[in-house]
N, C-alpha and C. Protein backbone atom coordinates (compact mmCIF):
# COMPACT_ATOMS: atom_id res chain seq x y z
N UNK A 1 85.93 95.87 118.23
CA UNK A 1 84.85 96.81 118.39
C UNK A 1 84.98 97.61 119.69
N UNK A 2 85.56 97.23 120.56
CA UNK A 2 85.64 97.75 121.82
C UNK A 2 86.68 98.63 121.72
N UNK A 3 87.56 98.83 120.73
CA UNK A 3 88.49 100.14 120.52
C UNK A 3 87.60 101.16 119.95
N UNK A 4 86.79 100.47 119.34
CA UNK A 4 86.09 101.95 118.46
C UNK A 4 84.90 102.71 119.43
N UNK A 5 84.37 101.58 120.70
CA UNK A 5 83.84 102.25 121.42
C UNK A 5 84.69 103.30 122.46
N UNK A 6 85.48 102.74 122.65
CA UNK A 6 86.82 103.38 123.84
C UNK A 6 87.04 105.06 123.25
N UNK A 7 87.28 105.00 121.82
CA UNK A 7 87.99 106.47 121.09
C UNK A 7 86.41 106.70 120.77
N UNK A 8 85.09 106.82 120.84
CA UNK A 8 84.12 107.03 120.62
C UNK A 8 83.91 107.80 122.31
N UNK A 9 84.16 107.13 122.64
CA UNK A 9 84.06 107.60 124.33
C UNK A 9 84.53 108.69 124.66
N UNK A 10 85.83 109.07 124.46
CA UNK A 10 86.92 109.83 124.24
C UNK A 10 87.11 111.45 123.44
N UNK A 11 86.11 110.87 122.12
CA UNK A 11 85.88 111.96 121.01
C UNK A 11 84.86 112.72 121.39
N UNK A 12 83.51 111.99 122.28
CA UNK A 12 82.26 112.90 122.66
C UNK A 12 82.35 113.94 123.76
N UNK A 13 83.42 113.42 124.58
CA UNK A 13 83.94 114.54 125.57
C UNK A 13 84.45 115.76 124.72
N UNK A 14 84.73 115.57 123.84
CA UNK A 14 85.47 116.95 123.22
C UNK A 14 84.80 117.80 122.74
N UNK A 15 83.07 117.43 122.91
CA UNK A 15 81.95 118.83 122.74
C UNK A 15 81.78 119.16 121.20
N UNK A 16 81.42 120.25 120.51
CA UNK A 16 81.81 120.64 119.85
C UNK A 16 82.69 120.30 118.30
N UNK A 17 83.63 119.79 118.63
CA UNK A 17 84.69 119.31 118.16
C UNK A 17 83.81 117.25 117.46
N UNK A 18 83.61 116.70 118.31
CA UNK A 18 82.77 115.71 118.25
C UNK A 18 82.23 115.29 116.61
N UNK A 19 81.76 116.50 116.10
CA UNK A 19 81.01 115.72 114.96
C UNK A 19 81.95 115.92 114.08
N UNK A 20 83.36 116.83 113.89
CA UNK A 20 84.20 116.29 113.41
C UNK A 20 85.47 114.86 113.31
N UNK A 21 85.13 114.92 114.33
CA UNK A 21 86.45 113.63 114.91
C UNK A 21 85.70 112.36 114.46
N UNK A 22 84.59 112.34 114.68
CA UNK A 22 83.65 111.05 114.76
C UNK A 22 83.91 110.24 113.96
N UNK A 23 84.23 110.59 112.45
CA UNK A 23 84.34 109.90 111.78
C UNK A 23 86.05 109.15 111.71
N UNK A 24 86.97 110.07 112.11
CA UNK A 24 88.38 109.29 112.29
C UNK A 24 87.90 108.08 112.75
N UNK A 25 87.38 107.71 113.79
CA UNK A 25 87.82 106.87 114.94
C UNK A 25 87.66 106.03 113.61
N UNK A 26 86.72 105.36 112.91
CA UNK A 26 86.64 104.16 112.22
C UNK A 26 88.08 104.72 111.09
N UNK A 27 88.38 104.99 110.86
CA UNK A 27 90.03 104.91 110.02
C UNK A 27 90.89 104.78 111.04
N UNK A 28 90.51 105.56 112.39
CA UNK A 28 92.01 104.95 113.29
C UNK A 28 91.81 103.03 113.60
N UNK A 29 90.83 102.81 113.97
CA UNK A 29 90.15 101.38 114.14
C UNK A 29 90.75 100.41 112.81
N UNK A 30 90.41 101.04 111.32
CA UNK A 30 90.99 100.73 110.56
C UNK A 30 92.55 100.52 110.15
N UNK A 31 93.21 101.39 110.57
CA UNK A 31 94.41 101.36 110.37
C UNK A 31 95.03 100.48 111.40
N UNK A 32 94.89 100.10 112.58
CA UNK A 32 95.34 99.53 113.79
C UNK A 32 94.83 98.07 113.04
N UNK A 33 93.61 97.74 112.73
CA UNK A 33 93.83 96.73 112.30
C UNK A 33 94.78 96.18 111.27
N UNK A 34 94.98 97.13 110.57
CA UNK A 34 95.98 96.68 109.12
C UNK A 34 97.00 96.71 109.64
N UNK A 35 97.85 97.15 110.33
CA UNK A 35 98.70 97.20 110.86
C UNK A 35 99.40 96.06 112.01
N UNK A 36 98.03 95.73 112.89
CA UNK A 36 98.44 94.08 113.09
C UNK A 36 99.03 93.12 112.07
N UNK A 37 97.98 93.49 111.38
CA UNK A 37 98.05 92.18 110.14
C UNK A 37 99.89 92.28 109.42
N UNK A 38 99.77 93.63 109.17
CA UNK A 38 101.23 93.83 108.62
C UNK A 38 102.13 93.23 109.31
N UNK A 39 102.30 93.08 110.60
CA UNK A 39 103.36 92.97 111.69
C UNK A 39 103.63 91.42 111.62
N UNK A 40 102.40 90.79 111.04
CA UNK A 40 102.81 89.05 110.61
C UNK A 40 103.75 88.84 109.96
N UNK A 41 103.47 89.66 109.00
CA UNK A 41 104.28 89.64 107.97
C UNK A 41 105.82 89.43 108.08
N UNK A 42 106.78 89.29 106.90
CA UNK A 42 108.15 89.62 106.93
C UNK A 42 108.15 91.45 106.21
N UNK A 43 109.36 91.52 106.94
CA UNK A 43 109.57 92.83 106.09
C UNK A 43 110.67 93.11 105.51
N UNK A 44 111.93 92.22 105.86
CA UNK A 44 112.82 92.07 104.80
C UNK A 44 112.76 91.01 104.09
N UNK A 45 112.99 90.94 103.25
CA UNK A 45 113.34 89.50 101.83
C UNK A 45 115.17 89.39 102.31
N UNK A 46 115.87 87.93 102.12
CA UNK A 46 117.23 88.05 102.06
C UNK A 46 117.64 86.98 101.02
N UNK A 47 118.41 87.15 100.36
CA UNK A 47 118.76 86.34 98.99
C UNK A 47 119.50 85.38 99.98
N UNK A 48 118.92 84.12 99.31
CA UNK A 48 119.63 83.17 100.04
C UNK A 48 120.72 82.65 99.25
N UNK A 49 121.49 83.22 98.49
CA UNK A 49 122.24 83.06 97.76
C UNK A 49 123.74 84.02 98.11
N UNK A 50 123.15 85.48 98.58
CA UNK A 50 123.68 86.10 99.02
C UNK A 50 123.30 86.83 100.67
N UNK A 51 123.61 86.03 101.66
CA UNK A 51 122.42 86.99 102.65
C UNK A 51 122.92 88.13 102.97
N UNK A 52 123.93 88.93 102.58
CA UNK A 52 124.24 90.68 102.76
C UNK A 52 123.32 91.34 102.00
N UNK A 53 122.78 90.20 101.24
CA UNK A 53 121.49 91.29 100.02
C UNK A 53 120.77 91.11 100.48
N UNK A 54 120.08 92.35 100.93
CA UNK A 54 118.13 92.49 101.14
C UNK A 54 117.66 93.46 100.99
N UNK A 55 116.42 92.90 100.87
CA UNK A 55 115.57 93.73 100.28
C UNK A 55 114.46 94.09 100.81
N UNK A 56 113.61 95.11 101.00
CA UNK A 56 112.27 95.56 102.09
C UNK A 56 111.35 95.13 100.63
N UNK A 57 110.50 94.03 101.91
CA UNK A 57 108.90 93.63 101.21
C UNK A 57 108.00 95.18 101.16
N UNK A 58 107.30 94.51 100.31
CA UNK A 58 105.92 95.54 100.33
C UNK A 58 105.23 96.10 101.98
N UNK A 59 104.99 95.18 101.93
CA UNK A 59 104.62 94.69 103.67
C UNK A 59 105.35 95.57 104.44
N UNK A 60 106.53 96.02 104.60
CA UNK A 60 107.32 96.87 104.96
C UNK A 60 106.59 98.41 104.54
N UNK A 61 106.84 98.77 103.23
CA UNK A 61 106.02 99.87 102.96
C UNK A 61 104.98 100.12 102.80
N UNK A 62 103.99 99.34 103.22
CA UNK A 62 103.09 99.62 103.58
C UNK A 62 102.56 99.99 104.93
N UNK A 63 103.27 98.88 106.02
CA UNK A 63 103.42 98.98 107.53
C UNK A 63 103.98 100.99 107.24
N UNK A 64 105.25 100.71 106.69
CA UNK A 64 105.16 102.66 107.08
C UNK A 64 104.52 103.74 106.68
N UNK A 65 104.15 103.27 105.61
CA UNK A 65 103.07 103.98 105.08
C UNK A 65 102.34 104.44 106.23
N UNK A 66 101.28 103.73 106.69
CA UNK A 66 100.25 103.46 107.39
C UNK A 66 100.51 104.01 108.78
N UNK A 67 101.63 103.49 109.39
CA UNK A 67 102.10 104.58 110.32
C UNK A 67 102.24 105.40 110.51
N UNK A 68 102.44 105.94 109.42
CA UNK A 68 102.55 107.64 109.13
C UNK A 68 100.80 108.04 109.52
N UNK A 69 99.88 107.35 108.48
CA UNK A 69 98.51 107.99 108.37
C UNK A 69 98.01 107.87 110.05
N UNK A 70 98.37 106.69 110.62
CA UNK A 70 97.97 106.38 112.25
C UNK A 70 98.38 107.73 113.02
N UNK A 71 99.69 107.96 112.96
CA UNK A 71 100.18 108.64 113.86
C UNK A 71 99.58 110.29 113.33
N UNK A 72 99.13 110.60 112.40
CA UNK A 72 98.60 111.92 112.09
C UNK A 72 97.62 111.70 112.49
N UNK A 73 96.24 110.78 112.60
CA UNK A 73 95.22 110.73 113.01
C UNK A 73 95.22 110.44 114.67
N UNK A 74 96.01 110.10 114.80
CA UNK A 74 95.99 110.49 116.80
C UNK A 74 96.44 111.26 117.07
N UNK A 75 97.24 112.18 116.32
CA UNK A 75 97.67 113.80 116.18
C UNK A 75 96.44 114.50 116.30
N UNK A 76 95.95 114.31 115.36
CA UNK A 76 94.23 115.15 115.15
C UNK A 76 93.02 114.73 116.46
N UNK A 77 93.26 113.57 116.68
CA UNK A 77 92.47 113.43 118.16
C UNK A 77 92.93 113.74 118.75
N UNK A 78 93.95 113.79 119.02
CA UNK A 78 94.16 114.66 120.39
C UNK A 78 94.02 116.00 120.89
N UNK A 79 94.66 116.48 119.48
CA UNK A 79 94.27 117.81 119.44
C UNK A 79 93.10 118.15 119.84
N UNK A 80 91.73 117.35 119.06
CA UNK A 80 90.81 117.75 118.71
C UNK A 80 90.28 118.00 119.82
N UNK A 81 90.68 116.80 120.58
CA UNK A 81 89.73 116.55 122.05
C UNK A 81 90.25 117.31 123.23
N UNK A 82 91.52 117.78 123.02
CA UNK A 82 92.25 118.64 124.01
C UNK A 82 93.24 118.41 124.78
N UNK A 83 93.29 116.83 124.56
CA UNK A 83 94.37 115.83 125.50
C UNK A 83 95.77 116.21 124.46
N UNK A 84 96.52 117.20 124.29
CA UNK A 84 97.44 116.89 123.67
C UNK A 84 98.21 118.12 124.64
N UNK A 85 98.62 117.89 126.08
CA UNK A 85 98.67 119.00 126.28
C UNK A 85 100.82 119.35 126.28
N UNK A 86 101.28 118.66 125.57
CA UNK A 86 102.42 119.47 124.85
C UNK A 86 102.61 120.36 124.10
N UNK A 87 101.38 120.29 123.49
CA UNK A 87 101.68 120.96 122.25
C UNK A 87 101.11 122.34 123.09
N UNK A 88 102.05 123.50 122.38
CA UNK A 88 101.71 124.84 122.51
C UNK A 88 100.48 125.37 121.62
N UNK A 89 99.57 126.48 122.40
CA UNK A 89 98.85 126.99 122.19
C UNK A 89 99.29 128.05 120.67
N UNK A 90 98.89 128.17 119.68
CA UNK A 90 99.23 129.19 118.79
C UNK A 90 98.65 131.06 119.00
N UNK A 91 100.16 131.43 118.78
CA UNK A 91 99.51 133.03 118.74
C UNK A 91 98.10 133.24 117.98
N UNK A 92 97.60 132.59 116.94
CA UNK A 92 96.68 133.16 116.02
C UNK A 92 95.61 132.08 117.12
N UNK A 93 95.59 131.32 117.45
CA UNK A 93 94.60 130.56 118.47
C UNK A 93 94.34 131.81 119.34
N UNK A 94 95.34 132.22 119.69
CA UNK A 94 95.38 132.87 121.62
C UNK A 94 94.27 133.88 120.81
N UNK A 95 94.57 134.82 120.10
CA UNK A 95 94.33 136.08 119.56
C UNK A 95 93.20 135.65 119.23
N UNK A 96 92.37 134.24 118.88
CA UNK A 96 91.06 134.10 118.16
C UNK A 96 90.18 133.73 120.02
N UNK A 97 90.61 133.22 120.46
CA UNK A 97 89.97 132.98 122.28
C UNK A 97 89.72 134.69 122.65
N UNK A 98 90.98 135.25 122.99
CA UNK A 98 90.62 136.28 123.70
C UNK A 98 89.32 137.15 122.69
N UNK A 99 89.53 137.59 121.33
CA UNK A 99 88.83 138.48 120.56
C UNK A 99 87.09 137.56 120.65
N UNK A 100 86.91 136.34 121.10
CA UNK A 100 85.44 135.94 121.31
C UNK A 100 85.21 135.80 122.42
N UNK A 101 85.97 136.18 123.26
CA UNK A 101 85.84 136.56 124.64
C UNK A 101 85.18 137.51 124.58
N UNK A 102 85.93 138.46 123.98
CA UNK A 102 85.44 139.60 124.56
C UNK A 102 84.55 139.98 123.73
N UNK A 103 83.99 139.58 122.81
CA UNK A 103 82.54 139.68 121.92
C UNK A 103 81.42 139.15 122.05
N UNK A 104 82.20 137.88 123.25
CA UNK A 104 80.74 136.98 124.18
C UNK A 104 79.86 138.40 125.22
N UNK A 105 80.73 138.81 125.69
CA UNK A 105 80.65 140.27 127.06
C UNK A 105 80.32 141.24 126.12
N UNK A 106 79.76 141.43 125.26
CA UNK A 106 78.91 142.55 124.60
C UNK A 106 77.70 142.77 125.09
């Protein structure tokens, strides 16, 4: 619970933006948990008959699965909240700031 307060903490700074994000945090919370759980797991199978043969458990594709959805949703928080500051600004962003700029000064 104390992760979901932490990225709750995190998401309200971002103003605005806020009543969209709000709801990630409980799927990011969600996914971090499943994702422990996965990590118990095995993720290869090996024939013990042959051990050059193996094979990826479920557990495996699911762990990547899920990684995938994690890592897009802290993509989107970050963004959202502003902390992502690698990422470049987009021409069609820049062009939408300045043009309500200058429609705020009317």
């Amino acid at each position: 619970m104390e992760r979901r307060k932490e990225l709750l903490k995190i998401v309200k700074k971002s103003g605005e933006n806020a009543a969209v994000l709000t709801p990630l945090v409980d799927d990011v919370v969600f996914i971090e948990a499943r994702l422990a759980e996965l990590k118990q797991l095995p993720f290869i199978r090996i024939d013990q008959e042959n051990p050059q043969r193996q094979q990826v458990t479920p557990a495996a594709k699911q762990y990547k699965e899920l990684l995938q959805q994690y890592t897009n949703l802290i993509k989107v928080l970050m963004i959202g909240t502003g902390d992502a500051g690698d990422v470049e600004t987009s021409p069609l962003r820049l062009w939408a700031q300045k043009n309500l700029e200058t429609r705020g000064s009317l």
